[in-house]
Structure formats: C-alpha cells, structure tokens
Protein backbone atom coordinates (compact mmCIF):
# COMPACT_ATOMS: atom_id res chain seq x y z
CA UNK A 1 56.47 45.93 -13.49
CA UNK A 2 53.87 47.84 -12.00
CA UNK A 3 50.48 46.33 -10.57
CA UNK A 4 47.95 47.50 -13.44
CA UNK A 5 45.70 46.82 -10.95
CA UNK A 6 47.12 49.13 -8.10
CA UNK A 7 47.37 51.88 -11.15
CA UNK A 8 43.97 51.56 -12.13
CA UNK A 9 42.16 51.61 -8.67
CA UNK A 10 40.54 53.93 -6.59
CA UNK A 11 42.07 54.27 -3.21
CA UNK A 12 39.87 52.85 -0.59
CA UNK A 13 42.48 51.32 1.61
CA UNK A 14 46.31 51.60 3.04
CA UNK A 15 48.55 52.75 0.78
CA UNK A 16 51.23 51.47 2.93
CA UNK A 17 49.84 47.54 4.06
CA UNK A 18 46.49 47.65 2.16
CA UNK A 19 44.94 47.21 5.31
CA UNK A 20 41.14 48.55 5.39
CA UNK A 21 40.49 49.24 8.88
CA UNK A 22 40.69 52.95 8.95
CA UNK A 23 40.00 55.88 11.49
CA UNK A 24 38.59 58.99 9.59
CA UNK A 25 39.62 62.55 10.66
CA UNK A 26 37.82 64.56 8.21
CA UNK A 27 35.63 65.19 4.67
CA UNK A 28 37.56 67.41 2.42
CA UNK A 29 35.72 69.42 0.01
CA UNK A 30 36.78 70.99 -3.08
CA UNK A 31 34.78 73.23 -5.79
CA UNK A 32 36.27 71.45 -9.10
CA UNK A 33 37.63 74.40 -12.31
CA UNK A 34 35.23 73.51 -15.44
CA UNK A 35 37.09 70.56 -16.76
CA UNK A 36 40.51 71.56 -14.89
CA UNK A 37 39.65 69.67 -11.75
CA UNK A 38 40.25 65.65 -10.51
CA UNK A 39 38.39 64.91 -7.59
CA UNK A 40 36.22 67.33 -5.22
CA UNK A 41 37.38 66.13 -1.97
CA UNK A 42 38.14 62.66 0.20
CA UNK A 43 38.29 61.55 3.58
CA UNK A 44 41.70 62.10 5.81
CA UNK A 45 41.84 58.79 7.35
CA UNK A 46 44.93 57.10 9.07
CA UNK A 47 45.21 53.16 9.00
CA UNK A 48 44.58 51.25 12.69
CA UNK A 49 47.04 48.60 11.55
CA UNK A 50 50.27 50.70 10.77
CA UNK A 51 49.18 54.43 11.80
CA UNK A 52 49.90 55.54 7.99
CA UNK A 53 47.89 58.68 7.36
CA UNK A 54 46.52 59.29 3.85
CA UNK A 55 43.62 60.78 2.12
CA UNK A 56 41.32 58.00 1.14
CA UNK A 57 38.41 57.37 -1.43
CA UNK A 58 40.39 59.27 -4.25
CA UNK A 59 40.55 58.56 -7.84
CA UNK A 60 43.40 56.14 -9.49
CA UNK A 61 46.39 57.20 -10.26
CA UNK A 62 46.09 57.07 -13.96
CA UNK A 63 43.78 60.32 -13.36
CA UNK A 64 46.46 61.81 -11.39
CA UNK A 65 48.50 61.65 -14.49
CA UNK A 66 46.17 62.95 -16.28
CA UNK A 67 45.64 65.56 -14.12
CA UNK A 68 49.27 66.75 -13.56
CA UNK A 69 50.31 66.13 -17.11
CA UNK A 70 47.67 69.13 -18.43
CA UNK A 71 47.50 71.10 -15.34
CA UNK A 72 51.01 71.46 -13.89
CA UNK A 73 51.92 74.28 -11.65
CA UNK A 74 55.70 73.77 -11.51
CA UNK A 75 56.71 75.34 -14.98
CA UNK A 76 57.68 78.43 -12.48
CA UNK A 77 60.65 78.43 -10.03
CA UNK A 78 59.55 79.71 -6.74
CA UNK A 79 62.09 82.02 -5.98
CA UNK A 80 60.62 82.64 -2.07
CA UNK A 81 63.54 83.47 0.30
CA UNK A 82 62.42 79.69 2.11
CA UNK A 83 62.38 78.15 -0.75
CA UNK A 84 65.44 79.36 -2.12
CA UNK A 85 66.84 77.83 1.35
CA UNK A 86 65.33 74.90 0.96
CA UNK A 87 66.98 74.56 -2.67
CA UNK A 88 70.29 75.47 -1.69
CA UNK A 89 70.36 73.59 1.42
CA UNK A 90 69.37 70.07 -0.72
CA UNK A 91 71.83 70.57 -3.03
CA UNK A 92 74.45 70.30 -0.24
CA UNK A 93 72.97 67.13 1.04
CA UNK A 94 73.12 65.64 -2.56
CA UNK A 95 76.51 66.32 -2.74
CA UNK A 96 77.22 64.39 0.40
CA UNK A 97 75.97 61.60 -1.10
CA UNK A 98 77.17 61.43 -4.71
CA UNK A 99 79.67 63.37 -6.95
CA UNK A 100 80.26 64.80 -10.37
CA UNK A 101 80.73 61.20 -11.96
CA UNK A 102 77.27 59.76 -10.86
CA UNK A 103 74.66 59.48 -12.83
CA UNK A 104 71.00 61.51 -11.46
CA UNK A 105 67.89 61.36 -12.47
CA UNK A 106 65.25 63.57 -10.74
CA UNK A 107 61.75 62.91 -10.90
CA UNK A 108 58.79 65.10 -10.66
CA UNK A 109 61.79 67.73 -11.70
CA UNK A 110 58.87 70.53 -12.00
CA UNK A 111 61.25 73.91 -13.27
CA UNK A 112 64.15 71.93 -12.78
CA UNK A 113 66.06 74.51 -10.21
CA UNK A 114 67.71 71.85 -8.49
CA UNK A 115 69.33 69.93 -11.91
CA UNK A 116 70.51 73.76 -12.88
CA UNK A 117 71.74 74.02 -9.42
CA UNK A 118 73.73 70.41 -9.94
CA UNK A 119 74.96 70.87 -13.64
CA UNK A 120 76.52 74.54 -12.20
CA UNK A 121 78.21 72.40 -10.03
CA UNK A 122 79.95 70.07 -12.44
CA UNK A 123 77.62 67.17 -12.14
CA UNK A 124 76.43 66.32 -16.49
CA UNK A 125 75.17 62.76 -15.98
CA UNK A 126 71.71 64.25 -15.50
CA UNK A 127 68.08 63.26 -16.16
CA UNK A 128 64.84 64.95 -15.52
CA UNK A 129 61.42 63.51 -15.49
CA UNK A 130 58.15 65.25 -15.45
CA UNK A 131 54.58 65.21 -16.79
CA UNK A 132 55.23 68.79 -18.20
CA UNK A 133 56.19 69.70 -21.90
CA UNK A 134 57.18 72.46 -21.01
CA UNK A 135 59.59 71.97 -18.38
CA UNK A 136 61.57 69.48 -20.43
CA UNK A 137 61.78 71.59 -22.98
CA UNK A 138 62.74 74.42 -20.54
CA UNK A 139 65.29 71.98 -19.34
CA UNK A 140 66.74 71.26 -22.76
CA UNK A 141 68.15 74.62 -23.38
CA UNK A 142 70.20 74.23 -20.24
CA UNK A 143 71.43 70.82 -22.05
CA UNK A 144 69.90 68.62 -19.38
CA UNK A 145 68.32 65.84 -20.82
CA UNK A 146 64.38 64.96 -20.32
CA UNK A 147 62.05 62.36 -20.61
CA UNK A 148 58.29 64.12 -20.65
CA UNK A 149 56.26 60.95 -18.86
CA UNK A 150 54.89 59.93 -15.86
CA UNK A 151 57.01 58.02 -13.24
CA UNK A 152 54.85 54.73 -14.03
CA UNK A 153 56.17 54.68 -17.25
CA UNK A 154 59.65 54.93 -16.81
CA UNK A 155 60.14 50.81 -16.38
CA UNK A 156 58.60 50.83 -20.00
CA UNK A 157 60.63 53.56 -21.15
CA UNK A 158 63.73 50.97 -20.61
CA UNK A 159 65.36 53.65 -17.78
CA UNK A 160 68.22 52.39 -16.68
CA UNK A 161 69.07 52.13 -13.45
CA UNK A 162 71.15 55.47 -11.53
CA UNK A 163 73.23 56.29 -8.72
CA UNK A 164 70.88 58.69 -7.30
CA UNK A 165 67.19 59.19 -7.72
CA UNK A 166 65.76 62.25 -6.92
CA UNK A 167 62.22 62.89 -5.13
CA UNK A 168 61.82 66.24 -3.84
CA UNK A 169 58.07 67.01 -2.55
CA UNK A 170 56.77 64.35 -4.83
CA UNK A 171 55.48 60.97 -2.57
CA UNK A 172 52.68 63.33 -0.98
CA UNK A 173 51.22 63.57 -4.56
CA UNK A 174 51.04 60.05 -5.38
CA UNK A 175 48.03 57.64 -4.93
CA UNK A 176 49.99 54.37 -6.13
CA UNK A 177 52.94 54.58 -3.43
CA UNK A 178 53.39 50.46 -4.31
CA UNK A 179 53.95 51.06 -8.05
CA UNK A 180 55.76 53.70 -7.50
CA UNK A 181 58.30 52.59 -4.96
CA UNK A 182 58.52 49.67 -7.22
CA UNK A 183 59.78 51.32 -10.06
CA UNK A 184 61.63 53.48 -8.38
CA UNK A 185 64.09 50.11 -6.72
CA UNK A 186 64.24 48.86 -10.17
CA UNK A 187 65.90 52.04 -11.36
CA UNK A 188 68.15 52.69 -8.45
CA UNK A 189 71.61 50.53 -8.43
CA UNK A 190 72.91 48.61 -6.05
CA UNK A 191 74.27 50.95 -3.06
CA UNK A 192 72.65 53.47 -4.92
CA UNK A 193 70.56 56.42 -3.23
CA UNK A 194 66.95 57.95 -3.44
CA UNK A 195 66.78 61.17 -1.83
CA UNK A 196 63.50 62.24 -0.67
CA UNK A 197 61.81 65.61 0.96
CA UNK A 198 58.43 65.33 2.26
CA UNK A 199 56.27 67.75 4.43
CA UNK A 200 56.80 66.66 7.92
CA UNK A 201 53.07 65.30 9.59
CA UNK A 202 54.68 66.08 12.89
CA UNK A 203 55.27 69.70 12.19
CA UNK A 204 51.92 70.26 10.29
CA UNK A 205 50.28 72.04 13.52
CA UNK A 206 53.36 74.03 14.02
CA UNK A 207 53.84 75.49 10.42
CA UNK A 208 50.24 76.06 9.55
CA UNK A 209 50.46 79.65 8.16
CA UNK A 210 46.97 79.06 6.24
CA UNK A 211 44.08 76.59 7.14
CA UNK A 212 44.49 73.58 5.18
CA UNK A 213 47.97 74.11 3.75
CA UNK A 214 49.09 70.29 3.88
CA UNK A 215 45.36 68.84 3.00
CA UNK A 216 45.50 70.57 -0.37
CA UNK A 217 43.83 69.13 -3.50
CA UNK A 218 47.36 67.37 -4.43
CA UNK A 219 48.74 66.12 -1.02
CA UNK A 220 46.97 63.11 -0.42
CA UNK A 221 49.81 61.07 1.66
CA UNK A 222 50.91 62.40 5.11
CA UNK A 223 54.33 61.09 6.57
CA UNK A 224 56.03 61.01 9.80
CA UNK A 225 59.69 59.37 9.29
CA UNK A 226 58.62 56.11 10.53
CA UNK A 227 56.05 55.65 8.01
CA UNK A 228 58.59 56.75 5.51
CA UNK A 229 61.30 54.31 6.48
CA UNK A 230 58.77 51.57 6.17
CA UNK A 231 57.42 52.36 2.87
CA UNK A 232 61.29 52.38 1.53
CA UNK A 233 61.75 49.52 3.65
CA UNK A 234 59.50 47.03 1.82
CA UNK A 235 61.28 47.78 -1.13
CA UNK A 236 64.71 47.33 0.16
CA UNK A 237 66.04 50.22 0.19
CA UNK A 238 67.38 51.25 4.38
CA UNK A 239 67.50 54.38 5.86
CA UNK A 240 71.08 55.92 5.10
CA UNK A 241 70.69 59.41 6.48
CA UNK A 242 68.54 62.45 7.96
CA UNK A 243 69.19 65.82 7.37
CA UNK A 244 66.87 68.38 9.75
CA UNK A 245 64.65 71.57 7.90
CA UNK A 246 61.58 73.59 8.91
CA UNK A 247 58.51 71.37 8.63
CA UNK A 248 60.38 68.88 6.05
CA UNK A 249 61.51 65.34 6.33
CA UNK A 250 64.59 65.18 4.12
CA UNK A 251 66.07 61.80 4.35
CA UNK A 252 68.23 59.64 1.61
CA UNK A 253 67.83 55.47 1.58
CA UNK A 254 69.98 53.40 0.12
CA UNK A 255 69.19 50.36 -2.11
CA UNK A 256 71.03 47.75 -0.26
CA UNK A 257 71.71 44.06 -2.12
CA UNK A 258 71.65 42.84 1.26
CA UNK A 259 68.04 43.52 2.70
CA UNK A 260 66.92 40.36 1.59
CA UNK A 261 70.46 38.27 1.21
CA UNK A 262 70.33 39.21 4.89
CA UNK A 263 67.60 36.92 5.34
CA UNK A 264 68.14 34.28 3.22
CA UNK A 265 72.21 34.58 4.91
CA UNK A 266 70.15 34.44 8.31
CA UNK A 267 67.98 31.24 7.63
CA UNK A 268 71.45 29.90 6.51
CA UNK A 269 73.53 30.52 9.40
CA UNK A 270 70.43 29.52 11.36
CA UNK A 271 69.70 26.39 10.58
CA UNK A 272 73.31 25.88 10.36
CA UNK A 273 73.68 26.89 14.01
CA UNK A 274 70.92 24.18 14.71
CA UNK A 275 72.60 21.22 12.67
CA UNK A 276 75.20 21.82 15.37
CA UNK A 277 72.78 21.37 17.84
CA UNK A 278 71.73 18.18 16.96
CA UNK A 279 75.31 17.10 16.10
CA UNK A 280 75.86 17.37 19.86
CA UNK A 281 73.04 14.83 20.62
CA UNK A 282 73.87 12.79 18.21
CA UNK A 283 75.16 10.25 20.36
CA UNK A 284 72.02 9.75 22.04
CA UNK A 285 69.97 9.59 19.44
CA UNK A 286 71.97 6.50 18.42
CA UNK A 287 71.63 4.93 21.24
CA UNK A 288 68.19 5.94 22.34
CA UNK A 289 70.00 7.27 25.89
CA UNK A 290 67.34 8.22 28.45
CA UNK A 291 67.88 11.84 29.00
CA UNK A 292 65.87 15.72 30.28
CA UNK A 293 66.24 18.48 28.66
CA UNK A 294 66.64 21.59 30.77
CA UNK A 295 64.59 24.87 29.02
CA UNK A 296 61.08 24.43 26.95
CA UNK A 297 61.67 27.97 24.93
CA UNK A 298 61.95 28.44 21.10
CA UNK A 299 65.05 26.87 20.76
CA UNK A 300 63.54 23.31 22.59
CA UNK A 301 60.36 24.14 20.50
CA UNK A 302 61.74 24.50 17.13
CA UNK A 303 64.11 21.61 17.37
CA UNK A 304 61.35 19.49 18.01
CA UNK A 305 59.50 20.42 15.50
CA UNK A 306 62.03 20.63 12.57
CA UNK A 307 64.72 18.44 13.59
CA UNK A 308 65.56 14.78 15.03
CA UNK A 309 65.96 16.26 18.14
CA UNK A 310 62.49 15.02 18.03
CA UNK A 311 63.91 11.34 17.94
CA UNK A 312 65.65 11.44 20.90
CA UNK A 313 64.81 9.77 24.21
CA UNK A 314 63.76 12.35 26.37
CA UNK A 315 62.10 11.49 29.71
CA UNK A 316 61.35 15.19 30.43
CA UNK A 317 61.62 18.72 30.39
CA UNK A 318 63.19 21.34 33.12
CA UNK A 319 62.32 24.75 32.92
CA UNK A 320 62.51 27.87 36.29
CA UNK A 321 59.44 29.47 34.69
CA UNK A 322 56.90 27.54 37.29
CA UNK A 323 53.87 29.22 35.05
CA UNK A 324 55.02 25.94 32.70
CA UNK A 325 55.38 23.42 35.56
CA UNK A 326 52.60 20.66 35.22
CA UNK A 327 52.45 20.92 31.43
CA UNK A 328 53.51 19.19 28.70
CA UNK A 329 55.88 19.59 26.28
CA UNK A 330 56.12 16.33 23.34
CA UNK A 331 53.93 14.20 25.94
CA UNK A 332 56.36 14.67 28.52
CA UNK A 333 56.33 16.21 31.72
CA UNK A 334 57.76 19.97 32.19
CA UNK A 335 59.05 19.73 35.67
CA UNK A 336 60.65 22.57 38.16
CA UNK A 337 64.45 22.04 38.32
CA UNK A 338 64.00 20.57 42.23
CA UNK A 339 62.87 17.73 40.29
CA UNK A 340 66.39 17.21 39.21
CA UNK A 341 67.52 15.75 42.70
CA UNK A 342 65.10 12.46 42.59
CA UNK A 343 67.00 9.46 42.35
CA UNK A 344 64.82 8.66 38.90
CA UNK A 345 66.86 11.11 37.03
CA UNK A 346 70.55 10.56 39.00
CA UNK A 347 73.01 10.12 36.02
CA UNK A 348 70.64 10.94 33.35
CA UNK A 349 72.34 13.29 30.71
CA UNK A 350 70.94 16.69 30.94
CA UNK A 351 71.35 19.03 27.78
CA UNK A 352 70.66 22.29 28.00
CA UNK A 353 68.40 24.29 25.72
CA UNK A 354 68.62 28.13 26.03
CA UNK A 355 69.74 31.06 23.83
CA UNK A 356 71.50 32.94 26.43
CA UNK A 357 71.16 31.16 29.85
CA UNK A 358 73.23 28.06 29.25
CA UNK A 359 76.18 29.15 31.89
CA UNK A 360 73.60 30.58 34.95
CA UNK A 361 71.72 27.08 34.44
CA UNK A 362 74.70 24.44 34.62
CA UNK A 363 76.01 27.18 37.19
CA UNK A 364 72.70 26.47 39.25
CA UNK A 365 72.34 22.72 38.56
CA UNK A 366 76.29 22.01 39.60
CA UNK A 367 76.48 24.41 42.62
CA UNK A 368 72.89 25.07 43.96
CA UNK A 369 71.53 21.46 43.07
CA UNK A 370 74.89 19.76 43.60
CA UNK A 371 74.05 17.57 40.99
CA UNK A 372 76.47 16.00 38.90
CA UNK A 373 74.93 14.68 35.81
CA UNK A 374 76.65 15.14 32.23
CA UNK A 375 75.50 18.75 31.42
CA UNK A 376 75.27 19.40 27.04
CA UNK A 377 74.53 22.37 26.39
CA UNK A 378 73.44 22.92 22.77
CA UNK A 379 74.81 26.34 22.20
C-alpha cells in the first residue's frame, strides 16, 4: 500500500531517489483563481544525484486530488488535427501490445477518446479511471465501465490486477511518483504492460510554440527516457518498447516476474559458481599444502572473505598489475609474477584466480616463465 507519508508530504526532494541535493533553474509564479487554484508557483530544480528534473517545494499530493477532482479540464476531447494524430497513432501501438481478449484499464482517462477508440475496435474488457464525475458518467453511456477516484485509491478499491494499464500524459501531473508507481505494479499482471506518453524534456526547446508550455501549473515532473526507464525500473517493470512522436516519449514496460528472481537466481548461481571454486582447493585445504595464488581481484577478494578459501595455506599472492606489488593481501606478500622463478616457490601449487584471464596467465607462466608448477585454475 501506498506510503501515507509520501501522500501526505510536500515535495522538497527527488521524486525519483529522494535525494535533496538539488540544482535550481527557476521560480515559477502563478496568480491563483479565488478558491480554484493549488499552489502559486515552485522552483524547477533537477536532482545532482540522478539528473531527474522536477518542480520542487509543491503541495502533497492529496491537494492535487483535490485539485483535479473539482477542477478538471479533460471533460472535453481535443479534437486538434495533432492531437487527433496523437490519438490515432496510440491506439495502434496498444494494439501491438495486447488484443481484444485483454483486460485495460486506463487511468487519468480524462474524455475517454482513447477507450471509445478501443471498444470501436472490439476490445470490451475496459476500465476507466478519473477524478471527474463527469467523465465516468460520460463514459457510461458508451458502456465502458468507470471507477470516479483518484489513482491512490485504486489498491483500496480492491482493483484487480490487468493486462494493460494505461497512462497517457498523466506521470507529469503527479507529485507522489513512489505511490503511484507502486500501485500501479500491484495492478499490472505478470508480463503485463503499462503504456505511458509523456512530454519529451529533450524536445521542450524545440516544440516551444508558447513561453512556458511544459512548466504549466499541472506539469510538475520533466522526463527524458532514461529517467523514465528508471522510475519503472525500481518497480520492476523493464523497458519493452519505444515508439517515436513529435515532442512525446511514448514507451510501454513490462512487469516482468523476473526483475528480482533475476537476482535472487544470480546470488544462486553465484555462490554456486564459488562452492566450485573451493571444491577445487579442497585438497589443500586438507592438507594445509603450501601454495600462491596467482590474481588479487574480486574473485581472490571475495573468496577470502566469504569462504574457506580463507583456510588455505597460501604463502603468497601473484598479480601483473605492479601498482599492487609490495602490498599485502591476507598478511601475505603480493609479488610480480618474476617472483615465480625463485627456487622458494619451485613445485608449489599455483591456482589461478581470475574471471577471464585464466588461459593468457597459465599461457604466460608455462611458456614465458617456463615454469612447471601444478597450475588450478578456479574457473
């Protein structure tokens, strides 16, 4: 469920990491309508930690609600040639991505154009979500079903979950992008889609056709694709496609069961990878075998550190990288691979710790060394 706490607050920070340390762009003042208004201006900002760009100091999103519930300006359909393009040209993507058996539910459906568009299409598994009486009523006569709420309230509403979720020009609008792409996971199915349009921060210098367009009173979140893919990211959902449109990011991500499986699968095959690595050793470790170990980089570090790798009787380290020579690694020695040849370490077991260099080493201890120590190499 949503953070009550997130809902409640005013923005003052990230929307995207919640990180504070913020470059400002610009005060933007409003004159407020006589009790029609919901803030009269904040700062355009963008976060120094992930380059998110956002209007800050603004008022919670429970006022936003407020705001858009009794002061919508979507209960028209703007029939401008663009837009009409823009309509038409969405409803194709859609249909790339789901057909006439799926279940939709757009939210922040404003007139509704594109779930008339859909249901003349075949599609009847349709919801619509908005704010606005009116539109859901509106809606209704078409025999599209509507649920007159907020997005925030949907999880409490007991929404199930859909194939396709809808958000056309709605993520500039919110303040609460956390509760929002929260809610919006729990109601997408697994493999499922959210399709989203956004105004494109990239092209906002090329389409400005009046001063101010994209820093109206309502768009208060500014996204490039990268900062749009992360947002979705965090909530495992991937990028599944990218459609190109004047000045608009249209894009669809897909809730994948496997962004986090893939980690846990990860650790898994991981450590799994390193049990074999010690399983290889194991003979030493038994009997305490005087041996070096050839390469000081993660793999060396983390099987030290996590494993009885740790255990085993190591005289020394090897590594090429001469910036580590005359260090130590465990209390022991790292040592340039010349080293190799003094009659101390004639005999001595050498394993051989790399990721991805295990052939070029044992290629350069057997035939530029001409040394012919057992050679293990862990991987």
């Amino acid at each position: 469920m949503r953070s009550k706490k997130s809902y409640n607050d005013i923005r003052s920070a990230c929307p995207l990491c919640e990180c504070d340390d913020l470059t400002h762009y610009k005060t933007h003042r409003f004159s407020m309508i006589e009790d029609a208004g919901v803030y009269d201006g904040y700062d355009v900002v963008s976060c120094d930690l992930c380059g998110m760009m956002f209007a800050n100091n603004i008022p919670s999103q429970i006022r936003i609600d407020d705001y858009y519930h009794h002061f919508s300006k979507y209960e028209v359909c703007n029939t401008t040639p663009i837009q009409s393009e823009y309509r038409s040209f969405c409803i194709e993507c859609i249909t790339e991505l789901v057909d006439i058996n799926h279940s939709i539910i757009d939210i922040g459906c404003g007139y509704g154009d594109i779930l008339r568009k859909l249901r003349n299409r075949g599609f009847n598994n349709l919801i619509a979500v908005d704010t606005s009486a009116g539109n859901i009523a509106s809606l209704a006569t078409n025999g599209i079903n509507g649920i007159n709420n907020s997005l925030f309230n949907l999880e409490t509403l007991g929404v199930k979950e859909h194939d396709l979720i809808i958000l056309m020009a709605v993520l500039e609008h919110i303040v609460d992008l956390s509760g929002a792409l929260d809610i919006i996971s729990k109601i997408t199915k697994e493999n499922g889609f959210v399709f989203v349009t956004v105004p494109d921060l990239l092209k906002f210098q090329t389409s400005a056709d009046f001063p101010f367009r994209e820093f109206s009173v309502e768009h208060i979140n500014y996204f490039d694709i990268s900062s749009l893919v992360h947002l979705f990211l965090r909530y495992g959902m991937v990028l599944e496609k990218q459609w190109s449109f004047p000045d608009t990011i249209i894009a669809a991500f897909r809730k994948t069961p496997h962004v986090k499986p893939y980690i846990a699968d990860y650790i898994k095959k991981s450590e799994e990878q390193l049990a074999n690595c010690v399983a290889k050793v194991s003979r030493f470790l038994t009997n305490q075998t005087p041996l070096l170990v050839f390469g000081v980089g993660m793999l060396t570090q983390y099987l030290l550190a996590n494993t009885t790798f740790s255990s085993l009787n190591i005289v020394g380290f090897v590594d090429s990288n001469s910036n580590y020579h005359g260090k130590q690694l465990f209390g022991k020695d790292i040592m340039s691979p010349d080293c190799l040849r003094k009659e101390t370490y004639i005999g001595m077991p050498i394993i051989i710790s790399s990721y991805v260099h295990n052939e070029q080493i044992m290629a350069y201890i057997e035939k530029e060394l001409h040394i012919e120590n057992e050679l293990v190499p862990l991987l």
